[in-house]
C-alpha atoms as a PDB file:
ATOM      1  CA  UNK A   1       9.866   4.326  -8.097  1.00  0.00           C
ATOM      2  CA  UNK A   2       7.473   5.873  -5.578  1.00  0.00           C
ATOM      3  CA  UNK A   3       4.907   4.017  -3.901  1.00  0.00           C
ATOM      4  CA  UNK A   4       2.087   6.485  -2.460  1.00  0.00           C
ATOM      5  CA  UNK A   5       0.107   6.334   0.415  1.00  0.00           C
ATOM      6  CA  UNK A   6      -1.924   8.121   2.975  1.00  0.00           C
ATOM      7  CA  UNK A   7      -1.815   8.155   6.953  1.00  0.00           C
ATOM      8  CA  UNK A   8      -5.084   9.593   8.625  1.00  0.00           C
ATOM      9  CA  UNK A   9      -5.751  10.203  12.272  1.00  0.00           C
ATOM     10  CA  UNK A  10      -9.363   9.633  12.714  1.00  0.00           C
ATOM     11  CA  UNK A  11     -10.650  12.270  14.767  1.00  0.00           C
ATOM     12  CA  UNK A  12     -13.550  12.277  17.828  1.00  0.00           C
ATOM     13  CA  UNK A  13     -16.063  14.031  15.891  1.00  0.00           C
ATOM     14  CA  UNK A  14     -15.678  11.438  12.712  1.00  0.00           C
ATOM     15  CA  UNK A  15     -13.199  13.422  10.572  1.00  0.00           C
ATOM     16  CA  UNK A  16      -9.695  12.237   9.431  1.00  0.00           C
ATOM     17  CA  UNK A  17      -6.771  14.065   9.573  1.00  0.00           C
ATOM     18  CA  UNK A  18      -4.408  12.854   6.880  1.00  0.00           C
ATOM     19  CA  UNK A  19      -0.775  13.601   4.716  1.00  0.00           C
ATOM     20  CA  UNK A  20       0.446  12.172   1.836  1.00  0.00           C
ATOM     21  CA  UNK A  21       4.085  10.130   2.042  1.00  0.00           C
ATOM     22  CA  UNK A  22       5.294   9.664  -1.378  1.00  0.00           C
ATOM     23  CA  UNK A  23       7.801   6.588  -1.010  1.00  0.00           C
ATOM     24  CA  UNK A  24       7.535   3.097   0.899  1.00  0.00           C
ATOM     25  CA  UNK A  25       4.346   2.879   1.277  1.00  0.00           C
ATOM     26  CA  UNK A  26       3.605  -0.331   0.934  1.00  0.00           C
ATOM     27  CA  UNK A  27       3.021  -2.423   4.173  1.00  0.00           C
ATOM     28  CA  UNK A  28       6.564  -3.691   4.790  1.00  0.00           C
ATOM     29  CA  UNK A  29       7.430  -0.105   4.377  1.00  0.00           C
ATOM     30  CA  UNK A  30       5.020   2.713   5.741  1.00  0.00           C
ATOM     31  CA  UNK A  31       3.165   0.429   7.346  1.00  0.00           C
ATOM     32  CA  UNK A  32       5.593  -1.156   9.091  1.00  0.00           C
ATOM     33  CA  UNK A  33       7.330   1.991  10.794  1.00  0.00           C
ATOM     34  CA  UNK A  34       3.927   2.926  11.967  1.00  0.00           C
ATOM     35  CA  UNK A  35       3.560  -0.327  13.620  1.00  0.00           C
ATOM     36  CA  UNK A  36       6.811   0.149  15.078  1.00  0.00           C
ATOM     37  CA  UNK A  37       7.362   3.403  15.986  1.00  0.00           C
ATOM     38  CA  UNK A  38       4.257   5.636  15.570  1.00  0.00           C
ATOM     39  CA  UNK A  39       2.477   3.628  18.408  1.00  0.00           C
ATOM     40  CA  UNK A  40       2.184   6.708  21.110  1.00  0.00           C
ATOM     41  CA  UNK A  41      -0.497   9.064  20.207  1.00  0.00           C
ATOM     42  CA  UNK A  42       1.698  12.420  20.981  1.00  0.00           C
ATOM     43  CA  UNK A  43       4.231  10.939  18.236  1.00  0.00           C
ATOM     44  CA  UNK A  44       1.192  10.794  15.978  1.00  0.00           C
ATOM     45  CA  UNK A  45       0.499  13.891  16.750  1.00  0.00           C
ATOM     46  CA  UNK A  46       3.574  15.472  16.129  1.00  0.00           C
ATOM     47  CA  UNK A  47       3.757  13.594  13.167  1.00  0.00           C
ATOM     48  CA  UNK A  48       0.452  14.928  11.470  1.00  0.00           C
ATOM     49  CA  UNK A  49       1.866  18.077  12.179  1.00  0.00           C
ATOM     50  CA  UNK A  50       4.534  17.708  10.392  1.00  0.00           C
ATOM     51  CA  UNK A  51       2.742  17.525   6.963  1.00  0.00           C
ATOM     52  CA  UNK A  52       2.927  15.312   3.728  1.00  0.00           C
ATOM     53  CA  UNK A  53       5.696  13.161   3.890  1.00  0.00           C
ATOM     54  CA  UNK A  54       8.596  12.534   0.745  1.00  0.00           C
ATOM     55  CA  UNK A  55       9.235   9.770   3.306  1.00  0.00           C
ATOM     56  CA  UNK A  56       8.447   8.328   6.949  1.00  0.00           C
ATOM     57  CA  UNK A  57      11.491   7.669   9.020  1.00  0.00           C
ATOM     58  CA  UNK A  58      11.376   5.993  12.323  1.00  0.00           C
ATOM     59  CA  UNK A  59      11.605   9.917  13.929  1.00  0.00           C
ATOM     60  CA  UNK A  60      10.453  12.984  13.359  1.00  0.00           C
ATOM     61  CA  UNK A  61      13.768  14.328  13.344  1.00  0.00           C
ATOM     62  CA  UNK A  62      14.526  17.765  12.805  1.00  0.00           C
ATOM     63  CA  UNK A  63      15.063  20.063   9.622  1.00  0.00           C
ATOM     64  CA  UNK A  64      17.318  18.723   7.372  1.00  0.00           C
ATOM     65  CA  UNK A  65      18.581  19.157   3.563  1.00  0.00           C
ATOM     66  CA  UNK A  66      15.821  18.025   1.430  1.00  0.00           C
ATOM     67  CA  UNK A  67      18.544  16.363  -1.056  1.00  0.00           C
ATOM     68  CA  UNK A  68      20.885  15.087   1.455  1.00  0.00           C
ATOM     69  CA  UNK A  69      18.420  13.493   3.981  1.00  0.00           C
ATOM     70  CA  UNK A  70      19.554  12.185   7.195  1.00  0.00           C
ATOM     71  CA  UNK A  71      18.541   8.433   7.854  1.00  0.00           C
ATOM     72  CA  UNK A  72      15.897   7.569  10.041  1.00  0.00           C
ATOM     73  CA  UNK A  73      14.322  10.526  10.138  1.00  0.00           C
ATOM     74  CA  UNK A  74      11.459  11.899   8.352  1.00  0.00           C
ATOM     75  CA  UNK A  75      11.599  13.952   5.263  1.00  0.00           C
ATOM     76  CA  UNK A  76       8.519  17.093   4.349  1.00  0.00           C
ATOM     77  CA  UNK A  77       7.979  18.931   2.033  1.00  0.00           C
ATOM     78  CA  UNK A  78       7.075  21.803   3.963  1.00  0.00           C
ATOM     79  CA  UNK A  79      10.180  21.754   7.069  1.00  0.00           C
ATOM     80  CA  UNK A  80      12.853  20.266   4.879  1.00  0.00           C
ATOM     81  CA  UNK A  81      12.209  21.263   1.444  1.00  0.00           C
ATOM     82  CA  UNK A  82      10.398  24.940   2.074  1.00  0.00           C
ATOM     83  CA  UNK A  83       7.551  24.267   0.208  1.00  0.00           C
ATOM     84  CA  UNK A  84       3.861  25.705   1.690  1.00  0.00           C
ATOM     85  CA  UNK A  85       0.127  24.032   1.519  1.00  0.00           C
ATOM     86  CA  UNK A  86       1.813  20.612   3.097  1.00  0.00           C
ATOM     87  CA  UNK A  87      -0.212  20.829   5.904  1.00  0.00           C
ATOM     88  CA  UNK A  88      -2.165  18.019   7.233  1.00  0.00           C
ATOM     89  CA  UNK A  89      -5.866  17.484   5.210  1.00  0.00           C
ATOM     90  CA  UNK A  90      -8.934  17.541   7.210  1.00  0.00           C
ATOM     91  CA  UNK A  91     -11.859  14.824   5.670  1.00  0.00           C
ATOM     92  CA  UNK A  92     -15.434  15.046   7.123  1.00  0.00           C
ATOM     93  CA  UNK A  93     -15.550  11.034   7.141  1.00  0.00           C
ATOM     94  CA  UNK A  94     -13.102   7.730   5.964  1.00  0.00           C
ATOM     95  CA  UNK A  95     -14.995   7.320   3.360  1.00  0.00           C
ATOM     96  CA  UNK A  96     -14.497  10.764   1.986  1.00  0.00           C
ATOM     97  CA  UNK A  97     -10.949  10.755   3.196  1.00  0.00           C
ATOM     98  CA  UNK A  98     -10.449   7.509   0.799  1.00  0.00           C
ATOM     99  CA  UNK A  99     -12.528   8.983  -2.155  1.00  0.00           C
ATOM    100  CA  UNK A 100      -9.939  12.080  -1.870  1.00  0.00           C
ATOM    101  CA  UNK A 101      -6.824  10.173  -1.648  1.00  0.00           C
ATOM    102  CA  UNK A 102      -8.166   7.363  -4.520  1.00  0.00           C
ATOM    103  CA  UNK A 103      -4.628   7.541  -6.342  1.00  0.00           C
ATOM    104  CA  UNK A 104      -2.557   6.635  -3.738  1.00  0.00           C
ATOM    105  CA  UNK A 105      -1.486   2.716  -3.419  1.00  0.00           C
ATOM    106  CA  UNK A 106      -2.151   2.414   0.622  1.00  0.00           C
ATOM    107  CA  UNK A 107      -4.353   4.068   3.090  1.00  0.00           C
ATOM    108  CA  UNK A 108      -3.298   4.040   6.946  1.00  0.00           C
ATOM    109  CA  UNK A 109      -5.792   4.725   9.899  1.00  0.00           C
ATOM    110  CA  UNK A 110      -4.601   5.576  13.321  1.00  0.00           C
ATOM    111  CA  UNK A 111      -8.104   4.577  15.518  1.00  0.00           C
ATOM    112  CA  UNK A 112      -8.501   4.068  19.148  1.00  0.00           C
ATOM    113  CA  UNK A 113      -4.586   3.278  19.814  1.00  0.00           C
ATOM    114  CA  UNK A 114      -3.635   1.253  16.666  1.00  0.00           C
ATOM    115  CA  UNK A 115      -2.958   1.558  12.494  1.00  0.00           C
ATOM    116  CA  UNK A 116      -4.809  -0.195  10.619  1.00  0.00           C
ATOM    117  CA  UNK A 117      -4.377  -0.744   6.638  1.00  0.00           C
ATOM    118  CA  UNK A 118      -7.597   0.310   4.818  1.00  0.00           C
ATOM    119  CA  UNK A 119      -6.297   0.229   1.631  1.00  0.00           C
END
């Protein structure tokens, strides 16, 4: 069972910057290894670049096979899997940013040097 979420980067001008991660994301899971070990803003970077999520590891990692993941690290659907459109969304505003991701479970916002739940 899957438990959706979203992780947005809000941005200087007011936009977010968000991907989808399909599993954990409930705050003991998602939000917890963001706590943890998303706290430097080049790691958040690098992990917005790396696109929706199947699921957040503790690293970025590097490419992997999709069905035989490698523990720890993050698994996308774009780098591991092959799969295009999984870039990072751009929303003018949080509150558009949570009307377009309204059927995930949990919202994340990375603002001014910490994650906050928003949903």
């Amino acid at each position: 069972m899957s438990t959706r979420s979203t992780i947005g980067v809000l941005q200087a001008d007011g936009t977010v910057e968000a991907i989808y991660c399909h599993f954990d994301g409930y705050p003991q899971g998602v939000g917890r290894t963001l706590e943890l070990h998303y706290s430097d803003p080049e790691k958040v970077r690098q992990l917005m670049q790396l696109g929706h999520l199947s699921s957040l590891g503790e690293e970025i990692g590097m490419k992997q096979d999709f069905r035989n993941p490698i523990r720890g690290m993050c698994l996308a659907y774009g780098r591991d899997r092959g799969e295009s459109d999984n870039e990072a969304e751009i929303s003018s505003s949080v509150s558009s940013w949570l009307a377009e991701w309204s059927l995930v479970s949990y919202a994340y916002l990375y603002a001014d040097g910490k994650w906050s739940l928003i949903r």
